[in-house]
Protein backbone atom coordinates (compact mmCIF):
# COMPACT_ATOMS: atom_id res chain seq x y z
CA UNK A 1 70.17 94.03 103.50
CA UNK A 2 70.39 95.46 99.79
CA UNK A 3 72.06 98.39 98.83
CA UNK A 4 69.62 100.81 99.05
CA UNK A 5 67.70 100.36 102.28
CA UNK A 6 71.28 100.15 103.70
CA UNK A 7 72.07 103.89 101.91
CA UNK A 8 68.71 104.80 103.02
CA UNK A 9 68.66 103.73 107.04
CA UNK A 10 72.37 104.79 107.20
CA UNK A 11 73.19 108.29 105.70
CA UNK A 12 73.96 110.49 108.24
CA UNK A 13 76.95 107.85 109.35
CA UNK A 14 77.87 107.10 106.32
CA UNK A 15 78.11 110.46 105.32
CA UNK A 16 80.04 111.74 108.21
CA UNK A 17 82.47 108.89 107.38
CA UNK A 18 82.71 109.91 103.87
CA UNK A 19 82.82 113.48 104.94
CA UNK A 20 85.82 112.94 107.21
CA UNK A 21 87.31 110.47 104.20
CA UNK A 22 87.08 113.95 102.05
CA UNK A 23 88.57 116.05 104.64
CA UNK A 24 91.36 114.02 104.83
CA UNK A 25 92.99 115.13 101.92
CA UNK A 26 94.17 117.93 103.16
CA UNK A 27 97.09 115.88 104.40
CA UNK A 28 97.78 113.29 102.05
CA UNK A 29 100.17 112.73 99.83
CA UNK A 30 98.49 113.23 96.87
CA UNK A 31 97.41 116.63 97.77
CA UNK A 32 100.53 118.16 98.91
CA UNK A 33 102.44 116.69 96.73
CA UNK A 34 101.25 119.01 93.59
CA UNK A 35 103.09 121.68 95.44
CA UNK A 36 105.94 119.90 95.68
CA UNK A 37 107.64 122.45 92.81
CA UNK A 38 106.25 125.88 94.30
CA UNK A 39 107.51 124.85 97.53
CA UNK A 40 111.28 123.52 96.90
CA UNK A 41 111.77 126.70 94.48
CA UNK A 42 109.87 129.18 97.09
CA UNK A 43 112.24 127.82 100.17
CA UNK A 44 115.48 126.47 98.23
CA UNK A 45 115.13 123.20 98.75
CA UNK A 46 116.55 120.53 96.75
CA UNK A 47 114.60 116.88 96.73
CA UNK A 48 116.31 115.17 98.99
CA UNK A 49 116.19 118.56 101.29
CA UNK A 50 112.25 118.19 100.82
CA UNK A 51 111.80 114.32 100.78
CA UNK A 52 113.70 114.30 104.24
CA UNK A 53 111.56 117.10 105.54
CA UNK A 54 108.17 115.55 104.24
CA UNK A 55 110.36 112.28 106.36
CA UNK A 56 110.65 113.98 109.48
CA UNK A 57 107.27 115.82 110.08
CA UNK A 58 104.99 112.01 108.65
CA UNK A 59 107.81 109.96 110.89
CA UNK A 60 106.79 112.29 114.32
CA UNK A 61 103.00 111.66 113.09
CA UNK A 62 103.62 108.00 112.84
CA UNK A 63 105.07 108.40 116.90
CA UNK A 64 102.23 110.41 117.88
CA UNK A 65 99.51 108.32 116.47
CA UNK A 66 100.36 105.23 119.11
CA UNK A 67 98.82 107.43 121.68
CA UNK A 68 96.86 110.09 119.86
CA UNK A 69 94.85 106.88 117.86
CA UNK A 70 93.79 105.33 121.02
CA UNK A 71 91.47 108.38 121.95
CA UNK A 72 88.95 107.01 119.43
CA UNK A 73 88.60 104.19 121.88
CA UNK A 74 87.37 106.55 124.49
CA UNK A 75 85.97 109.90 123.18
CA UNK A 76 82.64 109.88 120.77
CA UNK A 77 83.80 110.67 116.42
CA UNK A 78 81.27 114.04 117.08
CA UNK A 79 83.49 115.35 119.85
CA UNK A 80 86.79 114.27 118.81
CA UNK A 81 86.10 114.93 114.92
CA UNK A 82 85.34 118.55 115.77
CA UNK A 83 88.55 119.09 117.63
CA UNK A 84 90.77 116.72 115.21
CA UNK A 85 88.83 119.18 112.28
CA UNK A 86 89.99 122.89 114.53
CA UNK A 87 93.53 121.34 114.35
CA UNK A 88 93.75 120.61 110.49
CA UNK A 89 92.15 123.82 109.39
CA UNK A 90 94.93 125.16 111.65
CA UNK A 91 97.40 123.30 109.85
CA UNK A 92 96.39 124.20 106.77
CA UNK A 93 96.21 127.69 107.50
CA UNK A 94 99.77 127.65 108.82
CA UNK A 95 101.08 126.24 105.46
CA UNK A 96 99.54 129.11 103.62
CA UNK A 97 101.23 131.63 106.18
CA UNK A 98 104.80 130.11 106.97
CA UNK A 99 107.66 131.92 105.84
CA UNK A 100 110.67 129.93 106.83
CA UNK A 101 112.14 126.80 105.46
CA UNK A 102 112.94 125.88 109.09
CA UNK A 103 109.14 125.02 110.48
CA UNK A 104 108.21 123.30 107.36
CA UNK A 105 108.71 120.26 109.49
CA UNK A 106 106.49 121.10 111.87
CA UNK A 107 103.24 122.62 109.16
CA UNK A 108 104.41 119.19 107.90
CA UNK A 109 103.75 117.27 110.80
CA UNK A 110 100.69 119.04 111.35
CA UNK A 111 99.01 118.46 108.65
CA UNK A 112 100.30 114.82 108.12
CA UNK A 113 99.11 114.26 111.94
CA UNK A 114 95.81 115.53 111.58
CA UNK A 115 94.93 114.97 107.80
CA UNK A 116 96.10 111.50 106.80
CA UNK A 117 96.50 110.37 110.43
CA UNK A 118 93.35 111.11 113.02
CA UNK A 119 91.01 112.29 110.40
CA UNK A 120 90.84 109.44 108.40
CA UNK A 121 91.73 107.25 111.64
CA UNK A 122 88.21 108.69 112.96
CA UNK A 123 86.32 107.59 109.29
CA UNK A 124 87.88 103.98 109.25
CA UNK A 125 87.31 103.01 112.81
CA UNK A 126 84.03 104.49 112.85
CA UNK A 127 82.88 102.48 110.12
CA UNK A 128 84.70 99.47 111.48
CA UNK A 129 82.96 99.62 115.07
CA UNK A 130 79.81 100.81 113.88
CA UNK A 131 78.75 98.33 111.24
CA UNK A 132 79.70 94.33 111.39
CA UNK A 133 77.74 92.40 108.76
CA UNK A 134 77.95 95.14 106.69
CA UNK A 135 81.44 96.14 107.13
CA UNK A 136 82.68 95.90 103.92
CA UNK A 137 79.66 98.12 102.20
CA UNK A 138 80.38 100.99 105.02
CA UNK A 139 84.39 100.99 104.99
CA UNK A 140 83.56 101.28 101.00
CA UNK A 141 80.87 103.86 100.66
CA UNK A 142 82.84 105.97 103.47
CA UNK A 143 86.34 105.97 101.49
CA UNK A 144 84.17 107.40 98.72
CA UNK A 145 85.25 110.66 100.47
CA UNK A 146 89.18 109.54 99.67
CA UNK A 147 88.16 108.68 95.93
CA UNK A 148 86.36 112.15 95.25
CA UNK A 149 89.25 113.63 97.29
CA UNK A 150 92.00 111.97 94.62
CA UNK A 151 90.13 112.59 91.66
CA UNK A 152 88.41 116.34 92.13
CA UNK A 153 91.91 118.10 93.94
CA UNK A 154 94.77 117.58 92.32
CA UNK A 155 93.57 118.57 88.72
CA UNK A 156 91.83 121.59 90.62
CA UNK A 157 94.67 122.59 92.25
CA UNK A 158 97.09 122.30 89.67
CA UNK A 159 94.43 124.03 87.44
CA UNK A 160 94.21 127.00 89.99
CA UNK A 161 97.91 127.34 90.68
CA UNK A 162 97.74 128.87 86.91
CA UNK A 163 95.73 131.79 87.77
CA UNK A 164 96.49 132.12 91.86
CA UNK A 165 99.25 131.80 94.17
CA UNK A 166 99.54 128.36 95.56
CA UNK A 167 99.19 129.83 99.30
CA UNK A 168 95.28 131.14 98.85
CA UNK A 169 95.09 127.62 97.80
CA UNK A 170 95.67 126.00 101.42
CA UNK A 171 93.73 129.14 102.79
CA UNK A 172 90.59 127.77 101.09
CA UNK A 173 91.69 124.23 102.53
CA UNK A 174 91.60 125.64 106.02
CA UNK A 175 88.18 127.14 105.80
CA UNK A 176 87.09 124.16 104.18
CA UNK A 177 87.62 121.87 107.31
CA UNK A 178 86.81 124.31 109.88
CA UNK A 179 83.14 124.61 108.01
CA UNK A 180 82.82 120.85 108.47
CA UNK A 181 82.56 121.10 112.11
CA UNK A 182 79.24 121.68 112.57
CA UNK A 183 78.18 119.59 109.12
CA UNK A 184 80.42 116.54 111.51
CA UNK A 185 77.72 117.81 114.76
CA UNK A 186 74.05 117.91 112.50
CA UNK A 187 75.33 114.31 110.77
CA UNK A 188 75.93 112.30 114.13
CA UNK A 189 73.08 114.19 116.52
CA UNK A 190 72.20 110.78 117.16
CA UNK A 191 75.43 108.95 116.98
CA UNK A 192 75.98 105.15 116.93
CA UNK A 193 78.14 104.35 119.91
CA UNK A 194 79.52 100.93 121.09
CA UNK A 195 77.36 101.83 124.22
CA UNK A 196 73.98 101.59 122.29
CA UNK A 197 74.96 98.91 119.74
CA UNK A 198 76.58 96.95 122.39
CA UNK A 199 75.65 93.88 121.04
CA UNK A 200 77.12 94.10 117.38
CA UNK A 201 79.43 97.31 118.20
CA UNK A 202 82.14 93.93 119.97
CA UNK A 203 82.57 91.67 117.96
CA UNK A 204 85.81 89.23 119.01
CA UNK A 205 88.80 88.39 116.94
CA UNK A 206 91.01 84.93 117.09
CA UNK A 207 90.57 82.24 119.84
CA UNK A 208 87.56 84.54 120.85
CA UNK A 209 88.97 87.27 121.93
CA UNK A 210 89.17 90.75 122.50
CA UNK A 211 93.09 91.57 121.86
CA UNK A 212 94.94 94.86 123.21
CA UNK A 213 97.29 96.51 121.78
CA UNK A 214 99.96 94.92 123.92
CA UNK A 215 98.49 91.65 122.71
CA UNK A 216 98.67 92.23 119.52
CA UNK A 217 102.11 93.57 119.12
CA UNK A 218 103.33 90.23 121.14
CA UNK A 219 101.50 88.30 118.29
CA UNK A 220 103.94 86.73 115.10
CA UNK A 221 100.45 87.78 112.88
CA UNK A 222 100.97 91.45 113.36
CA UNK A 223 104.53 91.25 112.26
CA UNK A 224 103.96 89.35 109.43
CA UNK A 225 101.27 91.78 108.47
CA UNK A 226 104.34 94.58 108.74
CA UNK A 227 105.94 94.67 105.55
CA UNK A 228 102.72 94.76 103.42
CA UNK A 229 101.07 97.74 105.74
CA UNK A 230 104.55 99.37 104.69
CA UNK A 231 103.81 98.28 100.86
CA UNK A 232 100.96 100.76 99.70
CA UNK A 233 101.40 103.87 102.04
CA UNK A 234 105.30 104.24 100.95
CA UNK A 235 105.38 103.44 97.57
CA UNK A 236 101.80 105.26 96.43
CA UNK A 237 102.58 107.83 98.58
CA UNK A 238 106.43 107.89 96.62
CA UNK A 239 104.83 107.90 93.26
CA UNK A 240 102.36 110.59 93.95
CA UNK A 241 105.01 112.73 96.32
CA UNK A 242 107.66 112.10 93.13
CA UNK A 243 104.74 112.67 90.28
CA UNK A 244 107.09 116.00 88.75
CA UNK A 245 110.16 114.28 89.30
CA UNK A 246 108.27 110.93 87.06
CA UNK A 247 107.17 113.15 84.73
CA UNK A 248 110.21 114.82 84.13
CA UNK A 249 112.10 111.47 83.58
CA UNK A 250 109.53 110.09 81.05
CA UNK A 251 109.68 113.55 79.30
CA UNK A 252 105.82 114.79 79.62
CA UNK A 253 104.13 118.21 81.08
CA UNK A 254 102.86 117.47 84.54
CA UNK A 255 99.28 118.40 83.63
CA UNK A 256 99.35 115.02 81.40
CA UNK A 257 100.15 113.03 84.14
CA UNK A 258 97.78 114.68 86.55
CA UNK A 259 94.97 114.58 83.55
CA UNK A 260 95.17 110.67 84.38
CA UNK A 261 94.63 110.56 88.04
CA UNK A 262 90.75 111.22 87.92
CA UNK A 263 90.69 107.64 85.71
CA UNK A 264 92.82 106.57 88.39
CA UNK A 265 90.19 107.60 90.97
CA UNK A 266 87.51 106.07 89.01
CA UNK A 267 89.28 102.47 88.42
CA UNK A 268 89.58 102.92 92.52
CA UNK A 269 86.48 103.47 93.57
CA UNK A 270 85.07 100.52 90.86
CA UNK A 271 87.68 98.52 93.09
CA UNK A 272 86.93 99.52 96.72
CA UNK A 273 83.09 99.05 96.66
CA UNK A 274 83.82 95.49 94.85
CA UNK A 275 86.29 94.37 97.41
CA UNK A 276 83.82 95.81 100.13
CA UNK A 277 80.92 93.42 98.56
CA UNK A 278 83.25 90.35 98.19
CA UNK A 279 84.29 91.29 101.94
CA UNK A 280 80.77 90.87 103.00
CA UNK A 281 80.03 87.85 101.23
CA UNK A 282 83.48 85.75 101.29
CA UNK A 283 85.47 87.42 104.19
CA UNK A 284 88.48 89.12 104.77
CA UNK A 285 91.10 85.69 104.92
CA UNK A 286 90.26 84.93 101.48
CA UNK A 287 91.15 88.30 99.63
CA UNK A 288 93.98 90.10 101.51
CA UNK A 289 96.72 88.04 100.63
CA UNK A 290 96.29 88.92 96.79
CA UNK A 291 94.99 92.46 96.78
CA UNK A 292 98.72 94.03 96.19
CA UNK A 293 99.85 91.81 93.39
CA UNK A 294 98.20 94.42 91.21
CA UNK A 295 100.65 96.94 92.48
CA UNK A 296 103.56 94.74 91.47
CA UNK A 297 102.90 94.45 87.20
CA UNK A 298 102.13 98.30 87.87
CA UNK A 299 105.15 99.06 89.45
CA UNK A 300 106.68 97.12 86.49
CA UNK A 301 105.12 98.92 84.08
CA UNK A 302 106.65 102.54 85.67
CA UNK A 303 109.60 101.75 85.76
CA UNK A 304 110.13 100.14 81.99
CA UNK A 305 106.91 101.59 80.23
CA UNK A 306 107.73 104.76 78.32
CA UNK A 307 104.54 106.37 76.80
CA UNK A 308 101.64 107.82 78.69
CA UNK A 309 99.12 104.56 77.80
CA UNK A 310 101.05 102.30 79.81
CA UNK A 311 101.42 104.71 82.51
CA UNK A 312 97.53 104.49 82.31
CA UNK A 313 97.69 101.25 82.46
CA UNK A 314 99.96 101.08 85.72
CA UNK A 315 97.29 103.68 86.96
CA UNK A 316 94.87 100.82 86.59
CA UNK A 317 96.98 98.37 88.47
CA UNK A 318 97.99 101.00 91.17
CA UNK A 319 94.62 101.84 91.53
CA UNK A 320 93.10 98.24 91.86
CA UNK A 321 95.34 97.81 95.49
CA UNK A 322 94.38 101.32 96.61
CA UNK A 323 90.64 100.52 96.29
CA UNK A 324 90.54 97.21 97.60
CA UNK A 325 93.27 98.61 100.47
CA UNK A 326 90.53 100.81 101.89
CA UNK A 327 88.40 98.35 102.81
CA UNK A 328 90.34 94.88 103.23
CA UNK A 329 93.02 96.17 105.59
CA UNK A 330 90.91 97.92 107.71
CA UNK A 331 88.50 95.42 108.05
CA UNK A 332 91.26 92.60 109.04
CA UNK A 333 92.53 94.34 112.29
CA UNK A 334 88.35 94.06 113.60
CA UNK A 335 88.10 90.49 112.10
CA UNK A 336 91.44 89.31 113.37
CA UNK A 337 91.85 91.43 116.63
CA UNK A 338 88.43 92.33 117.75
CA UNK A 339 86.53 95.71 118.15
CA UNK A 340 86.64 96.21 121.85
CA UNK A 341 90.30 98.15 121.64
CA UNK A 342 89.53 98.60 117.51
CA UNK A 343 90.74 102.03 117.86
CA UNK A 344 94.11 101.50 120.07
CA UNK A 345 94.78 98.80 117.55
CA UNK A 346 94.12 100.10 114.26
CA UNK A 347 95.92 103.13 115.55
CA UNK A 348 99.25 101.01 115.73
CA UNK A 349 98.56 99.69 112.45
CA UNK A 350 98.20 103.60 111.18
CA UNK A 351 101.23 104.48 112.49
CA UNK A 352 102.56 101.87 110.81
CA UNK A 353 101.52 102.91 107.61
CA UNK A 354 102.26 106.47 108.39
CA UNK A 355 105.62 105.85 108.71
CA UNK A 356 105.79 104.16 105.53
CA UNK A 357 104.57 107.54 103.88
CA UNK A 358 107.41 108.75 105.95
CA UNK A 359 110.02 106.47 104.32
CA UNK A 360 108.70 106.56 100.48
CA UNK A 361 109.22 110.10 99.97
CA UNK A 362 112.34 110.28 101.48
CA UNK A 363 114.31 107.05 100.67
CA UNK A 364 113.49 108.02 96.60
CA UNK A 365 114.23 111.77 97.28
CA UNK A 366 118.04 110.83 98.58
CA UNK A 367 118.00 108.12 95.79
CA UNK A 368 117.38 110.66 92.73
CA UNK A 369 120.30 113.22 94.77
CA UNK A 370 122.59 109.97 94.52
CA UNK A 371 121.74 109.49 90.82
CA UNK A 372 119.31 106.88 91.20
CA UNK A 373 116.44 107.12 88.74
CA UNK A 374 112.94 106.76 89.50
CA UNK A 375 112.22 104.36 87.39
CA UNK A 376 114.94 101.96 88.66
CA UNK A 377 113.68 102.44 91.77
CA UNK A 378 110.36 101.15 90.92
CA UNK A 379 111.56 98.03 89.94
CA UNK A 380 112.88 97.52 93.19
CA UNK A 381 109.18 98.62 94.77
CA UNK A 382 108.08 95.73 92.71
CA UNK A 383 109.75 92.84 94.27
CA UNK A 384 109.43 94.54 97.73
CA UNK A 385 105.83 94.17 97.03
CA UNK A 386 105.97 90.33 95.94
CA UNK A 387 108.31 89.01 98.88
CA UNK A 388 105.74 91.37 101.26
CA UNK A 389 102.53 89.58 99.50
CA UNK A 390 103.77 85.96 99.62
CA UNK A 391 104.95 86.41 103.96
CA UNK A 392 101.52 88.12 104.43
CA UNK A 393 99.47 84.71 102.43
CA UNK A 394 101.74 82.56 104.77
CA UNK A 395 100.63 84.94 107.98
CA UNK A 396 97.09 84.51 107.30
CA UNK A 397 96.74 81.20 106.48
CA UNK A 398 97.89 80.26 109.43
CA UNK A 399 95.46 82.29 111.56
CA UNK A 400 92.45 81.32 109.76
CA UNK A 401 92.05 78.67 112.11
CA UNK A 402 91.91 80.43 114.92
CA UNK A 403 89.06 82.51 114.01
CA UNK A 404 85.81 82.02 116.02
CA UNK A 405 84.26 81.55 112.87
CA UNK A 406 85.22 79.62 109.51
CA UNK A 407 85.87 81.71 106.30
């Protein structure tokens, strides 16, 4: 099917996808992290002090997302979405209205739980489930929602924080999901369940079948798969989380920086929907052991570069992984694993790379309090990334085989 008459016959799922994509903002990395300044000055807090708390409240998401992720498996997107949605604007809300130092944790966990956790978790394995042949074209048109999401809020926000206090800021977040419930309700009226699409909803992974979790996590692919699902969530979610502290140590004003994330965005995007056409038309085996190399020469180019152009040009690089990493990861666990216990699955994958966007932000906040620079640090991000790359090439070519069909 071409592009369009896909669009066309599609939109209300798509959009709901892209929708929830969008929503999930509100507890990414990216987003919070341009408060990172207003809230260690308003509450005292050093950056280790806040790189351990942002630790402790994404760590407990990463826990509760083994359990909470499975519900996705049993519960249709409309109903869950609408309470997952309650929760975050909830979350966001208590951000805005928290006075104390001590339950920053906890607004933490919140909104790391229900924003970058079951929000998106909802998006991807809808799309997953949902569509088969066209996999690849819904993952990508869906994380649209994440690419308007990085390019439109930051610059906003850091553009509003000029003329408002930063906590009206999170109030507007908070009405802003709660007014997507009943968008989420008119988009899937008629939603597309694995009941009614039975027959291309299930589609089986290696040796044919349908793997549980349990089956999965006893399987030497998953662990091999480990370090890379680590790779992107802790170290894009370190650069963004420690985008003031970078800035500071390459001696620019923040708003430069920021003024290069919507190119960022766009390089992304130009990425995602190119690794979701390739995905279509050459499979997942072929692609995912390459898609992070990128991140390594812009890793590189962080942590030795020393002007603004070639932190544009690690942008680039950063950005090709994050593009292709909405789409190729996500359709892997349904390709390799099956879509039968998609959401119990990908849910242990999530929480895997929750907890690295536990472990970014605070292993480089307690390495700048021990005198380690940033930009040492990314050196040592970019072999991480290489040795994680060449295991997960070795971890896939090996299951190839096993596929029910040949790549």
């Amino acid at each position: 099917m071409s592009l369009i008459p896909f669009l066309r016959e599609n939109a209300r799922w798509l959009a709901a996808g892209a929708m929830l994509s969008f929503l999930s903002s509100f507890g990414q990395t990216f987003f919070i992290s341009v408060f990172s300044g207003r809230i260690m000055d308003g509450f005292g807090l050093s950056h280790g002090q806040w790189g351990g708390i942002y630790t402790l409240g994404t760590g407990v998401s990463a826990v509760v997302m083994l359990w909470a992720g499975g519900l996705t498996d049993r519960f249709r997107t409309r109903a869950l979405g609408a309470v997952v949605l309650l929760l975050l604007s909830c979350a966001c809300l208590s951000m805005a209205l928290n006075p104390w130092a001590a339950a920053l944790p906890v607004v933490i966990f919140a909104l790391r739980f229900c924003g970058q956790g079951m929000v998106s978790h909802l998006a991807i394995v809808s799309m997953s489930r949902w569509f088969v042949a066209t996999r690849g074209r819904a993952l990508s048109v869906a994380g649209l929602g994440f690419a308007v999401g990085e390019a439109v809020l930051p610059v906003s926000v850091v553009s509003l924080m000029l003329v408002i206090d930063w906590r009206w800021i999170w109030v507007a977040a908070a009405l802003g999901a709660l007014a997507a419930i009943p968008a989420l309700a008119a988009l899937l009226r008629e939603e597309r369940t694995p009941q009614s699409h039975a027959e291309t909803d299930h589609a089986a992974g290696m040796d044919g079948r349908h793997w549980a979790r349990r089956a999965m996590l006893g399987h030497w692919l998953f662990w091999m798969m480990v370090p890379a699902l680590l790779a992107p969530s802790a170290f894009n979610t370190a650069f963004f989380f420690q985008q003031v502290t970078f800035a500071e140590a390459k001696g620019w004003a923040h708003i430069e920086l920021v003024a290069l994330f919507p190119l960022y965005t766009g390089c992304a995007v130009g990425a995602m929907l190119l690794s979701g056409w390739l995905l279509d038309r050459i499979g997942t085996a072929r692609l995912i052991p390459w898609y992070q190399l990128p991140m390594v020469v812009g890793f590189v180019l962080f942590g030795l570069g020393q002007n603004l152009f070639t932190a544009f040009l690690g942008l680039v690089c950063l950005a090709l992984s994050a593009g292709a990493n909405n789409t190729l990861p996500n359709a892997f666990w349904a390709e390799f694993y099956g879509t039968r216990h998609l959401g119990a699955i990908k849910a242990t994958a999530m929480a895997v790379m929750v907890l690295g966007s536990a472990i970014g932000p605070g292993v480089t906040g307690a390495l700048i309090d021990l005198g380690i620079g940033i930009e040492t640090q990314y050196l040592g991000v970019a072999a991480w990334i290489s040795m994680a790359s060449i295991l997960m090439a070795l971890g896939v070519r090996r299951a190839v085989p096993l596929l029910p069909r040949s790549l």
